[in-house]
PDB file of N, CA and C in Angstrom:
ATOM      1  N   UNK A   1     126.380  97.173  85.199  1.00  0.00           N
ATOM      2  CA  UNK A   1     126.208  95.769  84.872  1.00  0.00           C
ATOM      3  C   UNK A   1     127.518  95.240  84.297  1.00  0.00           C
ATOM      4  N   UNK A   2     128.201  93.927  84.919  1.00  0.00           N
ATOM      5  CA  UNK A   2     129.160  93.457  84.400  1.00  0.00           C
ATOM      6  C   UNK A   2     128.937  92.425  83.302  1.00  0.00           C
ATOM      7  N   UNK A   3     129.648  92.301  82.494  1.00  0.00           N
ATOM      8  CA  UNK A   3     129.459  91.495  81.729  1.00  0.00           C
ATOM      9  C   UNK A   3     131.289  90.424  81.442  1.00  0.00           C
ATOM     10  N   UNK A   4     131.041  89.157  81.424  1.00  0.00           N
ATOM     11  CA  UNK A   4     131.967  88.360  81.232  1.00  0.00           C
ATOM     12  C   UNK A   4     131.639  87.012  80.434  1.00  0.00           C
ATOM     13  N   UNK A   5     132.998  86.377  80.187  1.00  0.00           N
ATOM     14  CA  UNK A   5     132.555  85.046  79.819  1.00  0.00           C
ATOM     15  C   UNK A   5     133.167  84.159  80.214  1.00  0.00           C
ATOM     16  N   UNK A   6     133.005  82.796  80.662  1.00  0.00           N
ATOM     17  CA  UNK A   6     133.338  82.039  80.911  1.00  0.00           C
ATOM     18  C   UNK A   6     133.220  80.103  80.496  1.00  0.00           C
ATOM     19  N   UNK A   7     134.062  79.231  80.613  1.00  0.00           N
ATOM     20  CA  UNK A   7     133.702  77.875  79.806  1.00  0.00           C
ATOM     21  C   UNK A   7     133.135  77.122  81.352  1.00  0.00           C
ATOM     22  N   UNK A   8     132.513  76.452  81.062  1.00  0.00           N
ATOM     23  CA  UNK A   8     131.894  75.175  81.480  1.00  0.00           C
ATOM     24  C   UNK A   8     132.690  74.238  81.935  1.00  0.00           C
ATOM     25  N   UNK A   9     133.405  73.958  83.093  1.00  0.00           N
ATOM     26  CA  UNK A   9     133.838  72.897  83.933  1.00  0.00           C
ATOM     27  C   UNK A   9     133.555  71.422  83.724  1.00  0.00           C
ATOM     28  N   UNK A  10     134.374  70.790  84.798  1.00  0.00           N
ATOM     29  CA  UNK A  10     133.802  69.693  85.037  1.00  0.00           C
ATOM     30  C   UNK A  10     132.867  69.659  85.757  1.00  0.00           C
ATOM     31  N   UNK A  11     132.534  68.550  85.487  1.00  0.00           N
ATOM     32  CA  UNK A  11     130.998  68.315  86.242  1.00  0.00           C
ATOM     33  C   UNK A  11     129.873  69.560  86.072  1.00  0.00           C
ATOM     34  N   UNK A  12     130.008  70.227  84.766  1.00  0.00           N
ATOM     35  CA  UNK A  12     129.195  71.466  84.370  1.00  0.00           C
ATOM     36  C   UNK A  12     128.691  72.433  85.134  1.00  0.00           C
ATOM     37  N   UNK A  13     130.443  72.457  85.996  1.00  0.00           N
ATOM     38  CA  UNK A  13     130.357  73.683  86.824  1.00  0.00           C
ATOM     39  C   UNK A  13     130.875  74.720  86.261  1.00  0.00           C
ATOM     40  N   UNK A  14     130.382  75.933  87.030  1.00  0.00           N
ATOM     41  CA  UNK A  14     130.444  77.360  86.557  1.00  0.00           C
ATOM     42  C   UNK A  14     131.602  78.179  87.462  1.00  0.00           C
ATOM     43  N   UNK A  15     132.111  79.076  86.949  1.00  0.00           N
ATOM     44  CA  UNK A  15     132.702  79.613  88.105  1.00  0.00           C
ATOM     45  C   UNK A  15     132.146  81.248  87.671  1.00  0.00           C
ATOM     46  N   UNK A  16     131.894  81.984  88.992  1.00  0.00           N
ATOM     47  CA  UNK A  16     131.435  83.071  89.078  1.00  0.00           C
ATOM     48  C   UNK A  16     132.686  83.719  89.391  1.00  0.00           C
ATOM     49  N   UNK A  17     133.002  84.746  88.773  1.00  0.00           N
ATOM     50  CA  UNK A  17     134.642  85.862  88.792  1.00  0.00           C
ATOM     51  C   UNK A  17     134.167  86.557  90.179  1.00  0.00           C
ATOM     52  N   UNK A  18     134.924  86.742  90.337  1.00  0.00           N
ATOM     53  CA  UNK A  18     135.087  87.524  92.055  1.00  0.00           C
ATOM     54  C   UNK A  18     134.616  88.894  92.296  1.00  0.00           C
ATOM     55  N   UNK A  19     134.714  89.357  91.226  1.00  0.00           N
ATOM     56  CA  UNK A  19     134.222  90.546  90.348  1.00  0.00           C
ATOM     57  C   UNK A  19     132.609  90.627  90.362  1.00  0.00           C
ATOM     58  N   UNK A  20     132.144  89.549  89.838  1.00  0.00           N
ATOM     59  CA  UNK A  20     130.370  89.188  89.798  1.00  0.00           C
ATOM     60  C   UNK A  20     129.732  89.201  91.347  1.00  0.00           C
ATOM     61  N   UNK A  21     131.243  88.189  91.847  1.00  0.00           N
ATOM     62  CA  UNK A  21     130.395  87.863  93.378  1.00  0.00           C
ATOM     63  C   UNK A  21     130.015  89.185  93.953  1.00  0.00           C
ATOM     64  N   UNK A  22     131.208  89.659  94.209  1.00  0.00           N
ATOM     65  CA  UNK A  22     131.553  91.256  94.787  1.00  0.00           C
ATOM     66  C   UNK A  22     130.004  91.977  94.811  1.00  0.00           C
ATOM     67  N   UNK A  23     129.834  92.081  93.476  1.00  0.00           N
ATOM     68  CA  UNK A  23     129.276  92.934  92.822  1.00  0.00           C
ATOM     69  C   UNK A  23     127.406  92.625  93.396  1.00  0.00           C
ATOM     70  N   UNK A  24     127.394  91.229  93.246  1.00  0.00           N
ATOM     71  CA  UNK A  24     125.770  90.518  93.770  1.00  0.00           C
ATOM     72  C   UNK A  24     125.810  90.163  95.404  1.00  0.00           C
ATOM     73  N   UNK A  25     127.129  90.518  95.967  1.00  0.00           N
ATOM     74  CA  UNK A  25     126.977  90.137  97.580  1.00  0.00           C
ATOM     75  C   UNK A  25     127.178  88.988  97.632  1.00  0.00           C
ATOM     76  N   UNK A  26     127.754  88.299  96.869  1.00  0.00           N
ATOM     77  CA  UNK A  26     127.524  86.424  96.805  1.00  0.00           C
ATOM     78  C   UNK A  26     128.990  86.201  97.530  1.00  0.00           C
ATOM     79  N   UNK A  27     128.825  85.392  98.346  1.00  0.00           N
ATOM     80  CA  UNK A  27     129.754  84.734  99.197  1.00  0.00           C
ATOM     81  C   UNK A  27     130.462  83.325  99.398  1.00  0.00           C
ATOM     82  N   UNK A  28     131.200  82.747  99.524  1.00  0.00           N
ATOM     83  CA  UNK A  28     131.427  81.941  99.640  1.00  0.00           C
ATOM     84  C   UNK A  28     130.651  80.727 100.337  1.00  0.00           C
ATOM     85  N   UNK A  29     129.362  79.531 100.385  1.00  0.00           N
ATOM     86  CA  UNK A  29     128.624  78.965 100.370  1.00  0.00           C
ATOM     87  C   UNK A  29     127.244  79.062 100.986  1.00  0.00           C
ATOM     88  N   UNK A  30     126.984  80.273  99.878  1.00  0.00           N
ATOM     89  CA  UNK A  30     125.932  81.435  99.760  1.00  0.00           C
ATOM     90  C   UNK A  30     124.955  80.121  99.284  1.00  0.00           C
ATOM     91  N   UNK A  31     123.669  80.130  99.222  1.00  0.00           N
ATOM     92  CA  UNK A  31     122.632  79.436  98.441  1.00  0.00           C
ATOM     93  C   UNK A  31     122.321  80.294  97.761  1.00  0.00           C
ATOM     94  N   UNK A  32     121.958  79.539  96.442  1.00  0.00           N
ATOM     95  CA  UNK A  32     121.485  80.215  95.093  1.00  0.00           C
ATOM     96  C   UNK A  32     120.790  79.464  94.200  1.00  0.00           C
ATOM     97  N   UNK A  33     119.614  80.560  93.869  1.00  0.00           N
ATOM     98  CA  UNK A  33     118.609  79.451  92.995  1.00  0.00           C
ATOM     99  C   UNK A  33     119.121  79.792  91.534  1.00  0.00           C
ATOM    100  N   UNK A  34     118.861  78.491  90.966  1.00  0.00           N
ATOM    101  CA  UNK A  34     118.819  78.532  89.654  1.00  0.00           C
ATOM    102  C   UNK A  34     118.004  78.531  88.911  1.00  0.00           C
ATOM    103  N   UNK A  35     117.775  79.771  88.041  1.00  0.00           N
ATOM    104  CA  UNK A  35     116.033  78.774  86.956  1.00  0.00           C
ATOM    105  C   UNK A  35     116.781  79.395  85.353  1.00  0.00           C
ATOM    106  N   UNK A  36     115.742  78.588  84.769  1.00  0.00           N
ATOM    107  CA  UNK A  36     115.796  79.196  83.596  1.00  0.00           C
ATOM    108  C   UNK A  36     114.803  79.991  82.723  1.00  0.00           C
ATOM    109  N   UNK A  37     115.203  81.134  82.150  1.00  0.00           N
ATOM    110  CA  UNK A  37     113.762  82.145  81.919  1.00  0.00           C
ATOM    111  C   UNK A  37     114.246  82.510  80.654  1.00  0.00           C
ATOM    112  N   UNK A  38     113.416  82.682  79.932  1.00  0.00           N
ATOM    113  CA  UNK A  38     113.278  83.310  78.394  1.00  0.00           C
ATOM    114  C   UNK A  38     114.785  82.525  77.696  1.00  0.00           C
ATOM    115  N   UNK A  39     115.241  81.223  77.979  1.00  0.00           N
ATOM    116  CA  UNK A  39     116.287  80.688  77.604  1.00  0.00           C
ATOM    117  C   UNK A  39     117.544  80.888  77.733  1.00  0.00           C
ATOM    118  N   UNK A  40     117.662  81.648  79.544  1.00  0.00           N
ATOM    119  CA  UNK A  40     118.621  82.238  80.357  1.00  0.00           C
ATOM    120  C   UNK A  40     118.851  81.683  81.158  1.00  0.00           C
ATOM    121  N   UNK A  41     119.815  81.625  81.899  1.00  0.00           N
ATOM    122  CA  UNK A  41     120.182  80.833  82.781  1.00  0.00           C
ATOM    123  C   UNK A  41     120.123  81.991  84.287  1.00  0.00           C
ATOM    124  N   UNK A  42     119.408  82.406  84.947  1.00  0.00           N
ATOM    125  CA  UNK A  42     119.246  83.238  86.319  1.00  0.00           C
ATOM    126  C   UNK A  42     119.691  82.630  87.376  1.00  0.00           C
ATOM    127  N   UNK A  43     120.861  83.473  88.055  1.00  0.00           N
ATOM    128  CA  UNK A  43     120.871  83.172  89.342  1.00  0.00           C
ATOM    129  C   UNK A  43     120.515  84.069  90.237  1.00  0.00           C
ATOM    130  N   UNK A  44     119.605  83.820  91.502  1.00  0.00           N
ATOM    131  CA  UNK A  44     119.536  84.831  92.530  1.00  0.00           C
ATOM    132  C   UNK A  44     119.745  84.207  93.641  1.00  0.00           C
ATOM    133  N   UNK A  45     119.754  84.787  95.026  1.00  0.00           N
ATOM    134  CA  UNK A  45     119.551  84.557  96.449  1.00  0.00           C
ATOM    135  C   UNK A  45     117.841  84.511  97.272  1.00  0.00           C
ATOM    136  N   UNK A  46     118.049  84.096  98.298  1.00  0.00           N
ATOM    137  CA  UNK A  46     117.017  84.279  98.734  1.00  0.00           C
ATOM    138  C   UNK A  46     116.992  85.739  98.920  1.00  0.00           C
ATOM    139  N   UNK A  47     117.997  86.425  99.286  1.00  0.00           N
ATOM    140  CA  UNK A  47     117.351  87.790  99.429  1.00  0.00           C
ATOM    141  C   UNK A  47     116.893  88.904  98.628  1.00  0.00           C
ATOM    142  N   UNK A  48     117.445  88.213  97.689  1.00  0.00           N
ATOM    143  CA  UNK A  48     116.926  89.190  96.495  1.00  0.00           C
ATOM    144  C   UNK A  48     115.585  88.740  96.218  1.00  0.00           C
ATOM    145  N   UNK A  49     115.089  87.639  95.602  1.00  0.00           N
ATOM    146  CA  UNK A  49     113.923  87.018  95.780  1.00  0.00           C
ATOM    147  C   UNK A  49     112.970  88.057  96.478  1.00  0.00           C
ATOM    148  N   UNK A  50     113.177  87.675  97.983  1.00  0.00           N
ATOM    149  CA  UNK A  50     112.550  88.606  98.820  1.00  0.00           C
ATOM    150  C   UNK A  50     112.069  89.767  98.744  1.00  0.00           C
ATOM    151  N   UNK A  51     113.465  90.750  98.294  1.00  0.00           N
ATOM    152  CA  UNK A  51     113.293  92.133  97.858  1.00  0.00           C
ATOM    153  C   UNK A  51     112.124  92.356  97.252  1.00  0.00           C
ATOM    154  N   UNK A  52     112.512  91.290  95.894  1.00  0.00           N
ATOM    155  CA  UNK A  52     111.776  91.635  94.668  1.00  0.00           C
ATOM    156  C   UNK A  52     110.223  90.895  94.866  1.00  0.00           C
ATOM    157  N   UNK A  53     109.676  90.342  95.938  1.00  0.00           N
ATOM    158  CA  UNK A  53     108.355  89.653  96.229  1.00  0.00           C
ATOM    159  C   UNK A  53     107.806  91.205  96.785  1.00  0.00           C
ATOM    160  N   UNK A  54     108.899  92.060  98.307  1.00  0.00           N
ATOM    161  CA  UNK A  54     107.738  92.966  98.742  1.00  0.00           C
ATOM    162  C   UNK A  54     107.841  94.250  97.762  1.00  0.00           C
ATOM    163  N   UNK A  55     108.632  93.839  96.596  1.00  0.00           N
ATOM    164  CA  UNK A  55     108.456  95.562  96.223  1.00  0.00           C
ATOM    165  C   UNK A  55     106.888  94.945  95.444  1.00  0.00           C
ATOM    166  N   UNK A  56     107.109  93.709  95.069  1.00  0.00           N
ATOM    167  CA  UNK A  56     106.017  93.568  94.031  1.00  0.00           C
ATOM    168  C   UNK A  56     104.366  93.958  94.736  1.00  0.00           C
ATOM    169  N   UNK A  57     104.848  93.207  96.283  1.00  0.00           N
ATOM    170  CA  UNK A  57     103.379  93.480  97.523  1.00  0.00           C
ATOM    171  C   UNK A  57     103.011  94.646  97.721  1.00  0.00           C
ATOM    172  N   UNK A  58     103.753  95.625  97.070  1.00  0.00           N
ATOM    173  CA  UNK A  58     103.679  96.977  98.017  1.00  0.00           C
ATOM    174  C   UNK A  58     102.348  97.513  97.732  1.00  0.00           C
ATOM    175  N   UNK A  59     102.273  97.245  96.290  1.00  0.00           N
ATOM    176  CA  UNK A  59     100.801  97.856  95.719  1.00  0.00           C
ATOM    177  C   UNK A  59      99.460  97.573  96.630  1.00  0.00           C
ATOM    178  N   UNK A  60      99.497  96.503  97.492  1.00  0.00           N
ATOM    179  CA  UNK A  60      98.630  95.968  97.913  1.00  0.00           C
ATOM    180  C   UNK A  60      98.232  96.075  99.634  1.00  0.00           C
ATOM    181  N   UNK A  61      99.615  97.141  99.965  1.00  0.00           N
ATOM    182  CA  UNK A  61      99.831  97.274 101.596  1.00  0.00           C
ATOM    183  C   UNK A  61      99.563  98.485 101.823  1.00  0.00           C
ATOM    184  N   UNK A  62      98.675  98.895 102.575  1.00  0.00           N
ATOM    185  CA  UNK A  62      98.033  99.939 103.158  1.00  0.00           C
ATOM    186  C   UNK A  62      98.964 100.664 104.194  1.00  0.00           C
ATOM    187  N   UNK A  63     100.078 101.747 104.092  1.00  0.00           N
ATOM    188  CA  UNK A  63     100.795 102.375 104.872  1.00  0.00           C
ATOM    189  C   UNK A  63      99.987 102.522 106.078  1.00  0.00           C
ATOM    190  N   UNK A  64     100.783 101.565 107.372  1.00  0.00           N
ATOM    191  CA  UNK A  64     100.195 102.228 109.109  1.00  0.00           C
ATOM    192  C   UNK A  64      99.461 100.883 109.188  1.00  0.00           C
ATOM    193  N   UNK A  65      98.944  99.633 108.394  1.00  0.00           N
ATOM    194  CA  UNK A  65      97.839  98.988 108.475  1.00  0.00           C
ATOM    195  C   UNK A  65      98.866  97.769 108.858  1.00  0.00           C
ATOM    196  N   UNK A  66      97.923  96.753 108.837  1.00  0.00           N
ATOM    197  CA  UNK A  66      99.009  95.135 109.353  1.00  0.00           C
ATOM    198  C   UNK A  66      97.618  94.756 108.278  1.00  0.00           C
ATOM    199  N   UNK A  67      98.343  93.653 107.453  1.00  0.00           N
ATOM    200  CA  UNK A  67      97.512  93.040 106.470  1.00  0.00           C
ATOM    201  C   UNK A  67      96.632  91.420 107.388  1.00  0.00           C
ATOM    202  N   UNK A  68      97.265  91.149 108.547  1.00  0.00           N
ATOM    203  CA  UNK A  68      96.812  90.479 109.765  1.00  0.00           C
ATOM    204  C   UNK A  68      95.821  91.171 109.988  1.00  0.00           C
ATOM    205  N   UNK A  69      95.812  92.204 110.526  1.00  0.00           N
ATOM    206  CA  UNK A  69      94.576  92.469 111.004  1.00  0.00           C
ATOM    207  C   UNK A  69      93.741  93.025 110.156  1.00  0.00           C
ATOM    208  N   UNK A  70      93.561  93.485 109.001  1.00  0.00           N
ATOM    209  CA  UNK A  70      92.859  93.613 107.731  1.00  0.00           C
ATOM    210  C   UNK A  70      91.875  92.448 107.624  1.00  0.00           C
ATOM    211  N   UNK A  71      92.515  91.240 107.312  1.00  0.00           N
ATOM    212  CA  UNK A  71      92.283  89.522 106.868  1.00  0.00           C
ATOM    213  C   UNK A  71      91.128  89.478 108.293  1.00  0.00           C
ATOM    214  N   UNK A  72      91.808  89.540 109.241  1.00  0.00           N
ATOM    215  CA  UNK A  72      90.933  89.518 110.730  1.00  0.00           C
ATOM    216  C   UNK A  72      89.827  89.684 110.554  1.00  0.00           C
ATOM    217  N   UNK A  73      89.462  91.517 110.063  1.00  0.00           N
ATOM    218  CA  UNK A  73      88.502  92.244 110.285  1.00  0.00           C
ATOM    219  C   UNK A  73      87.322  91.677 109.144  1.00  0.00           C
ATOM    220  N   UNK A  74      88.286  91.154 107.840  1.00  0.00           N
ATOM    221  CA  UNK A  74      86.826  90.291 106.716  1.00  0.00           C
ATOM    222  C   UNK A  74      86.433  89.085 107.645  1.00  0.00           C
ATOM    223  N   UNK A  75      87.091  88.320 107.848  1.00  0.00           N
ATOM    224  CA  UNK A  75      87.118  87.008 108.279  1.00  0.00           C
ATOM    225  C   UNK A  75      85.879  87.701 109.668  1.00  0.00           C
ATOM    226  N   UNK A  76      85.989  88.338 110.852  1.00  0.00           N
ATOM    227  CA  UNK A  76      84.891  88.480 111.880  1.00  0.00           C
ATOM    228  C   UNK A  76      83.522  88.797 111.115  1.00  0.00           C
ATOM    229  N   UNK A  77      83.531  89.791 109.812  1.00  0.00           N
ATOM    230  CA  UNK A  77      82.623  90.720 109.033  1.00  0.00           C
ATOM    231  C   UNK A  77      81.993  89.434 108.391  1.00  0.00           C
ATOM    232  N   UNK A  78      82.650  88.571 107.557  1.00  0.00           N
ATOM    233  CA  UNK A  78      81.774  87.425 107.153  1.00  0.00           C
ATOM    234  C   UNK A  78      80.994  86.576 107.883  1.00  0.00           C
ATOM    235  N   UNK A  79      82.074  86.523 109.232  1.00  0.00           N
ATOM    236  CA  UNK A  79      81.405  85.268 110.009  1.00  0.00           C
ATOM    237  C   UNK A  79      80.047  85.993 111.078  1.00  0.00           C
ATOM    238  N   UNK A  80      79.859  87.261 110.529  1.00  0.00           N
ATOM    239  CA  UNK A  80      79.014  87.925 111.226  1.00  0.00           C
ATOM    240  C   UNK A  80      77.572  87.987 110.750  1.00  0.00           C
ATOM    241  N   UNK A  81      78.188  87.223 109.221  1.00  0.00           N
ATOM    242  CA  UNK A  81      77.005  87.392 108.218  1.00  0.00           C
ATOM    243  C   UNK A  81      76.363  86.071 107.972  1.00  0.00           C
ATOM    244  N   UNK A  82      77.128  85.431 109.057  1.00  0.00           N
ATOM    245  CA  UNK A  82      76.590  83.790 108.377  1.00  0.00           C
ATOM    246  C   UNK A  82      75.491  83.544 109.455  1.00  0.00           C
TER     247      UNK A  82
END
C-alpha cells in the first residue's frame, strides 16, 4: 500500500502520482467513481467494482449451475402451482 500526500488544485482538482496510477491500473482517461465512506474520499473503477460485486456473489453461485436457469426452474415450479 502506497501512501502519499498531496494539495488541492484548482478547480479542486487532485492529482494522482504516477506511482498510485501504476500501482491501481489507472490510465490516462480511465473513469472513476468517487464516493465518500466513513469520511474518506474512495476512488475505484468499474472494474474493480465488479471484482468486488462477484467475489461478494460467490456465496450464492452453485459451481457447474447458471443462476438463469435456477430462476427458470422456480419461476416454471410456481407457475405450476398456480
Amino acid at each position: 500500500m502506497q501512501q502519499t500526500q498531496t494539495r488541492i488544485g484548482e478547480k479542486g482538482r487532485i492529482v494522482i502520482p504516477a506511482s498510485i496510477r501504476e500501482e491501481l491500473g489507472l490510465k490516462i482517461g480511465d473513469e472513476v467513481e468517487l464516493r465518500v465512506e466513513e469520511n474518506e474520499l474512495r476512488v475505484s473503477t468499474f472494474d474493480t467494482r465488479l471484482a468486488r460485486t462477484r467475489e461478494r456473489l460467490k456465496k450464492f453461485v452453485t459451481p457447474g449451475k447458471l443462476m438463469s436457469d435456477e430462476l427458470i426452474a422456480e419461476r416454471r415450479a410456481e407457475a405450476s402451482r398456480e
